[in-house]
C-alpha atoms as a PDB file:
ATOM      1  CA  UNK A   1      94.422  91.630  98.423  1.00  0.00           C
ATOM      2  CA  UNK A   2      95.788  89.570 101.190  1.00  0.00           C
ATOM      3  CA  UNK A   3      99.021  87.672 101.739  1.00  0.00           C
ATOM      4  CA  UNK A   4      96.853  84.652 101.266  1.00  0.00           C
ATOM      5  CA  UNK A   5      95.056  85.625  98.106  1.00  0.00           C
ATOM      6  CA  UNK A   6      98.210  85.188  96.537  1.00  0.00           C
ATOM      7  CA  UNK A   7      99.018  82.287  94.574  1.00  0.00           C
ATOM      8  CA  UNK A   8     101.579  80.134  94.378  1.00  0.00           C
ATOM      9  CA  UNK A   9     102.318  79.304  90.724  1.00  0.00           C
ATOM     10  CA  UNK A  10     104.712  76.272  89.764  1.00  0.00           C
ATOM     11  CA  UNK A  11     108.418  77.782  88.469  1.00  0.00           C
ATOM     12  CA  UNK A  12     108.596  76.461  84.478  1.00  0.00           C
ATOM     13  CA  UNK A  13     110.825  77.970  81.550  1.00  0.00           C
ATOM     14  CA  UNK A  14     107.064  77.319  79.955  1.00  0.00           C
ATOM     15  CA  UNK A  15     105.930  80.086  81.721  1.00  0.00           C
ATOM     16  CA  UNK A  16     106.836  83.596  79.954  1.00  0.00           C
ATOM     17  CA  UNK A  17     107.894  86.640  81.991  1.00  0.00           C
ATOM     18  CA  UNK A  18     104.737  88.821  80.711  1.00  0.00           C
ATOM     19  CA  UNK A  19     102.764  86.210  82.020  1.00  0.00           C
ATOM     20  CA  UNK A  20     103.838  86.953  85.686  1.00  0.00           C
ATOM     21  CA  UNK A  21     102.888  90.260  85.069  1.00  0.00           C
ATOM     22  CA  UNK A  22      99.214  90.065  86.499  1.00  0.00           C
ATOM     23  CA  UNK A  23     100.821  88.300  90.033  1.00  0.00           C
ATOM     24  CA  UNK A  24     103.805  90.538  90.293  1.00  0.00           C
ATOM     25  CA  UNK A  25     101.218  94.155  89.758  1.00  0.00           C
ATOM     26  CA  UNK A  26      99.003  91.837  92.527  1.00  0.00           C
ATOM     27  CA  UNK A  27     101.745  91.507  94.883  1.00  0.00           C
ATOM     28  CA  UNK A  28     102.927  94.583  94.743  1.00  0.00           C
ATOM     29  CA  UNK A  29      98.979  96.286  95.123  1.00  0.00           C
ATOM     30  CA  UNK A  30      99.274  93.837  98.319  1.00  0.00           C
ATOM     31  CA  UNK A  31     102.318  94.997  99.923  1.00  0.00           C
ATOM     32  CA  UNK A  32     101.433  98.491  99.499  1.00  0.00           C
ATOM     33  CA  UNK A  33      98.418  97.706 101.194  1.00  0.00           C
ATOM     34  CA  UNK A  34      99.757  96.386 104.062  1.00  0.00           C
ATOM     35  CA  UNK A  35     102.690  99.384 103.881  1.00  0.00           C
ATOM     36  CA  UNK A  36      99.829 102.043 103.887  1.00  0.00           C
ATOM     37  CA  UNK A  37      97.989 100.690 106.719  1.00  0.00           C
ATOM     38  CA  UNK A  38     100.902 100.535 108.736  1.00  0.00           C
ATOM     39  CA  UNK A  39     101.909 103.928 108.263  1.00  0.00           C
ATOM     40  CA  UNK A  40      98.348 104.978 108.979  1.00  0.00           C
ATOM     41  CA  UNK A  41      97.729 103.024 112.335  1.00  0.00           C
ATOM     42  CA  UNK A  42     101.796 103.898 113.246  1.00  0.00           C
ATOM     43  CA  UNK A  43     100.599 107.926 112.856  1.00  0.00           C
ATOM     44  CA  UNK A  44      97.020 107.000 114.591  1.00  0.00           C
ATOM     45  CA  UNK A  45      98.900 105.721 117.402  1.00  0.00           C
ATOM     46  CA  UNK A  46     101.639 108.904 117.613  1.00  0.00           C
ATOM     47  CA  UNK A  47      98.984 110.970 117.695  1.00  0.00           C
ATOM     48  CA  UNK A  48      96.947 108.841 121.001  1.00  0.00           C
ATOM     49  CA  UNK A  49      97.711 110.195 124.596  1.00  0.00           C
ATOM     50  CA  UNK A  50      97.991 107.127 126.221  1.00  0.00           C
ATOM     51  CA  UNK A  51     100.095 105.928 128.839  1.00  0.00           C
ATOM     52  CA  UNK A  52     103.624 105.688 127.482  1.00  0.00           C
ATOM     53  CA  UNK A  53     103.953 101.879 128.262  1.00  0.00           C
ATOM     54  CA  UNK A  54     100.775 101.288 126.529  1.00  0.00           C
ATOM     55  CA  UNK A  55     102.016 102.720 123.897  1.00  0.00           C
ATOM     56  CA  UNK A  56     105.095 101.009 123.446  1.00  0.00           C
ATOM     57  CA  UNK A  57     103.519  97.769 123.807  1.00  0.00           C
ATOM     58  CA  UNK A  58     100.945  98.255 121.095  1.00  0.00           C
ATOM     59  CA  UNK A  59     103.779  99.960 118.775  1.00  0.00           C
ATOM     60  CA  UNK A  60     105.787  96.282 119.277  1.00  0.00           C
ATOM     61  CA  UNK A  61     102.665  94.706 118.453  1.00  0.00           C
ATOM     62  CA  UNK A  62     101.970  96.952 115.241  1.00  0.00           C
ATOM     63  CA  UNK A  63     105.352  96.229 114.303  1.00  0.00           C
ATOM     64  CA  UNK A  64     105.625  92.701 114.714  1.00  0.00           C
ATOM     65  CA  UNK A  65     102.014  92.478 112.919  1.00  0.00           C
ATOM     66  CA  UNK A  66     103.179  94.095 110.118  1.00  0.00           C
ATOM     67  CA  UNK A  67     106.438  92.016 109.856  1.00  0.00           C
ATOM     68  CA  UNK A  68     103.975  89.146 109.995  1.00  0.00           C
ATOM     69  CA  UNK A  69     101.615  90.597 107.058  1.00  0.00           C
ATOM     70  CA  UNK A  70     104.996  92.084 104.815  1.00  0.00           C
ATOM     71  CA  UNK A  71     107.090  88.945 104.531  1.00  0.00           C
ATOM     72  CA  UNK A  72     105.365  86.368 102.698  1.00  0.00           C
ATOM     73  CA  UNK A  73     104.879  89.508 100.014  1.00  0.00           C
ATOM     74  CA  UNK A  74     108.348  90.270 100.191  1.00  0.00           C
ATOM     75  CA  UNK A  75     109.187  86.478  99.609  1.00  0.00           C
ATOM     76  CA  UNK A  76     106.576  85.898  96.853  1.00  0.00           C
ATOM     77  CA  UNK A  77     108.029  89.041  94.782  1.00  0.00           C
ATOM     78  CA  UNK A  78     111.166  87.624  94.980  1.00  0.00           C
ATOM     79  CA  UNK A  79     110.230  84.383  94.076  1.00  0.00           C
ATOM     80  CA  UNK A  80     108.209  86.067  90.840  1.00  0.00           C
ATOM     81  CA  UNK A  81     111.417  87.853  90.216  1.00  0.00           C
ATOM     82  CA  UNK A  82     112.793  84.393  90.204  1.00  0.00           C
ATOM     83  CA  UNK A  83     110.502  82.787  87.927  1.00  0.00           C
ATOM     84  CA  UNK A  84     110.891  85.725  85.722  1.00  0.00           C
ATOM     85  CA  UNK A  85     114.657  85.326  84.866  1.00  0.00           C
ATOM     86  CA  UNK A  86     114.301  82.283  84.462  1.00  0.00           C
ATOM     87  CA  UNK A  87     111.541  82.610  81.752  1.00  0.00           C
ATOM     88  CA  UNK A  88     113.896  84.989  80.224  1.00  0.00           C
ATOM     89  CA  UNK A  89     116.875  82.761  80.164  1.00  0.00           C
ATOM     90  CA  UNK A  90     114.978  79.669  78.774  1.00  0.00           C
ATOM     91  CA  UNK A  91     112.714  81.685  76.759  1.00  0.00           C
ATOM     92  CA  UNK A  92     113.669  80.389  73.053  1.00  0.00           C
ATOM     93  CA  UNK A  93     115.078  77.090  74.254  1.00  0.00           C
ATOM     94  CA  UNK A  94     113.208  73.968  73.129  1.00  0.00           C
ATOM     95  CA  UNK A  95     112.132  71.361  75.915  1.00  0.00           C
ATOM     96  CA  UNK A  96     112.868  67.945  75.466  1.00  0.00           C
END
């Protein structure tokens, strides 16, 4: 699943915490996505005999890339995490 796959539901006390459920196991499948293929290009690239410099320039760019790929997966969980307190605080509580 990719960052953008991910989708960006309105916050509502309507909205009950199990029925985040589905995004938050989706966001989290995501992340550790992008985590594992880090780690795996991050060990592919220890284990090339490059020129040092080369190296180091396409370890920034890894790292940056992955930065790039993690955050809006970072921010959506904690935005889920967000929407799911809130369900549980104004779970009960009639809307007028």
């Amino acid at each position: 699943m990719s960052p953008a796959s991910i989708r960006e539901s309105p916050t509502s006390p309507e909205v009950g915490a199990s029925d985040l459920t589905p995004e938050i196991l989706g966001a989290l499948q995501a992340l550790a996505d992008v985590e594992a293929r880090y780690r795996a290009e991050r060990d592919r690239l220890g284990q090339w005999s490059g020129p040092r410099v080369l190296k180091e320039r396409f370890l920034a760019q890894l790292e940056e890339r992955h930065a790039r790929e993690r955050q809006p997966l970072v921010q959506r969980l904690a935005d889920l995490q967000q929407e799911m307190t809130s369900a549980k605080m104004f779970a009960g509580v009639p809307l007028h």
